[in-house]
Protein backbone atom coordinates (compact mmCIF):
# COMPACT_ATOMS: atom_id res chain seq x y z
CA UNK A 1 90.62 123.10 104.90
CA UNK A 2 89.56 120.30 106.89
CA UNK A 3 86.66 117.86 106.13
CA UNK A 4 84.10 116.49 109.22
CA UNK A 5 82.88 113.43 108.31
CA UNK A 6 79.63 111.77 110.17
CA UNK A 7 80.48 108.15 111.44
CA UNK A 8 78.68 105.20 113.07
CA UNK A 9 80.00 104.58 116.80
CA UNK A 10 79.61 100.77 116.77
CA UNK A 11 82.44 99.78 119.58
CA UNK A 12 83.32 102.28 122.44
CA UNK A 13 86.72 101.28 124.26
CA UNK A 14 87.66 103.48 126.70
CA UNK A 15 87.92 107.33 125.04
CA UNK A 16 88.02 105.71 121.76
CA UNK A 17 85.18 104.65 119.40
CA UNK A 18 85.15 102.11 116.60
CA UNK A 19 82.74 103.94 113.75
CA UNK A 20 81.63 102.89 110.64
CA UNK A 21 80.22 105.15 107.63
CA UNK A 22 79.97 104.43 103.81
CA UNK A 23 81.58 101.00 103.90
CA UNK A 24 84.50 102.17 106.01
CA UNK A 25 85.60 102.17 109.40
CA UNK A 26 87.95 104.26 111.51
CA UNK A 27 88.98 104.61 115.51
CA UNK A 28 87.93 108.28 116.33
CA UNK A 29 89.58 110.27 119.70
CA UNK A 30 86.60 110.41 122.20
CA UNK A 31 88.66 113.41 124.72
CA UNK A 32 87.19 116.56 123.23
CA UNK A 33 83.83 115.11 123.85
CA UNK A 34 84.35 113.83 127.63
CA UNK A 35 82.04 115.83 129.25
CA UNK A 36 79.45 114.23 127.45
CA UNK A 37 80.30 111.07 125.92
CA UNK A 38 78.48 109.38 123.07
CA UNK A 39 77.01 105.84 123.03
CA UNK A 40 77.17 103.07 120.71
CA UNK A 41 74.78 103.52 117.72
CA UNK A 42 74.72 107.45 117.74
CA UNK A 43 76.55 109.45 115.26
CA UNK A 44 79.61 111.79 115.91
CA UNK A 45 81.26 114.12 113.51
CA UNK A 46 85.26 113.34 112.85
CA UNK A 47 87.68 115.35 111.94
CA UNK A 48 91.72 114.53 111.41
CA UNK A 49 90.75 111.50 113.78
CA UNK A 50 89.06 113.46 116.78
CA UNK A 51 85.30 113.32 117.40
CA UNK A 52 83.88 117.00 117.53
CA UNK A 53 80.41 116.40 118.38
CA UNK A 54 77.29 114.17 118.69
CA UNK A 55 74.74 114.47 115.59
CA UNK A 56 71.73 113.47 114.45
CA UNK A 57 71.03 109.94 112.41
CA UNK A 58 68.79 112.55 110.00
CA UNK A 59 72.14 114.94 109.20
CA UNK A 60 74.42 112.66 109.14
CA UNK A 61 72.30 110.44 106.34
CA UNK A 62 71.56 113.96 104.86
CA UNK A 63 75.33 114.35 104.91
CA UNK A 64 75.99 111.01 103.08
CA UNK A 65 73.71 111.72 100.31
CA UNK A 66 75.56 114.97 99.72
CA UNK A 67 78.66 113.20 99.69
CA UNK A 68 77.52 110.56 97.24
CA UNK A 69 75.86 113.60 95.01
CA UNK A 70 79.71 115.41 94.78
CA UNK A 71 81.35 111.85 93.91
CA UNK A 72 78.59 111.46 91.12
CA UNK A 73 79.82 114.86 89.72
CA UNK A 74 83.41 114.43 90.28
CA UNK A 75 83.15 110.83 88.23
CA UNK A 76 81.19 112.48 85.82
CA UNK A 77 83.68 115.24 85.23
CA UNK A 78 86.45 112.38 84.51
CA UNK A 79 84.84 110.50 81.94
CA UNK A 80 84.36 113.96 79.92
């Protein structure tokens, strides 16, 4: 199973794009989305280093917060 993580695009070189999400930062494949390339400042979803699609600021801060919820419970699962 693969995870698709939301990311920043804060640096577009060519088909590649610098992005930036939850203190980390990654170079994501632009190809699969040439048709309709994303700017800097919009969010894309990555997965295994390719960028699958454009999406919204609002899912992919929804997205975070889920994230940060299943880390809370993982940590809390540890310390039992």
């Amino acid at each position: 199973m693969c995870l698709s993580v939301p990311m920043k695009i804060e640096e577009i070189d060519g088909l590649k794009a610098r992005c930036s999400a939850m203190g980390e930062e990654r170079w994501a494949d632009l190809m699969l989305l040439q048709s309709d390339l994303p700017i800097v400042g919009e969010y894309i979803l990555i997965s295994l280093g390719f960028a699958q699609s454009v999406v919204s600021e609002h899912d992919a801060l929804q997205a975070y917060e889920m994230f940060d919820e299943i880390l809370q419970a993982l940590e809390g699962q540890s310390q039992d």
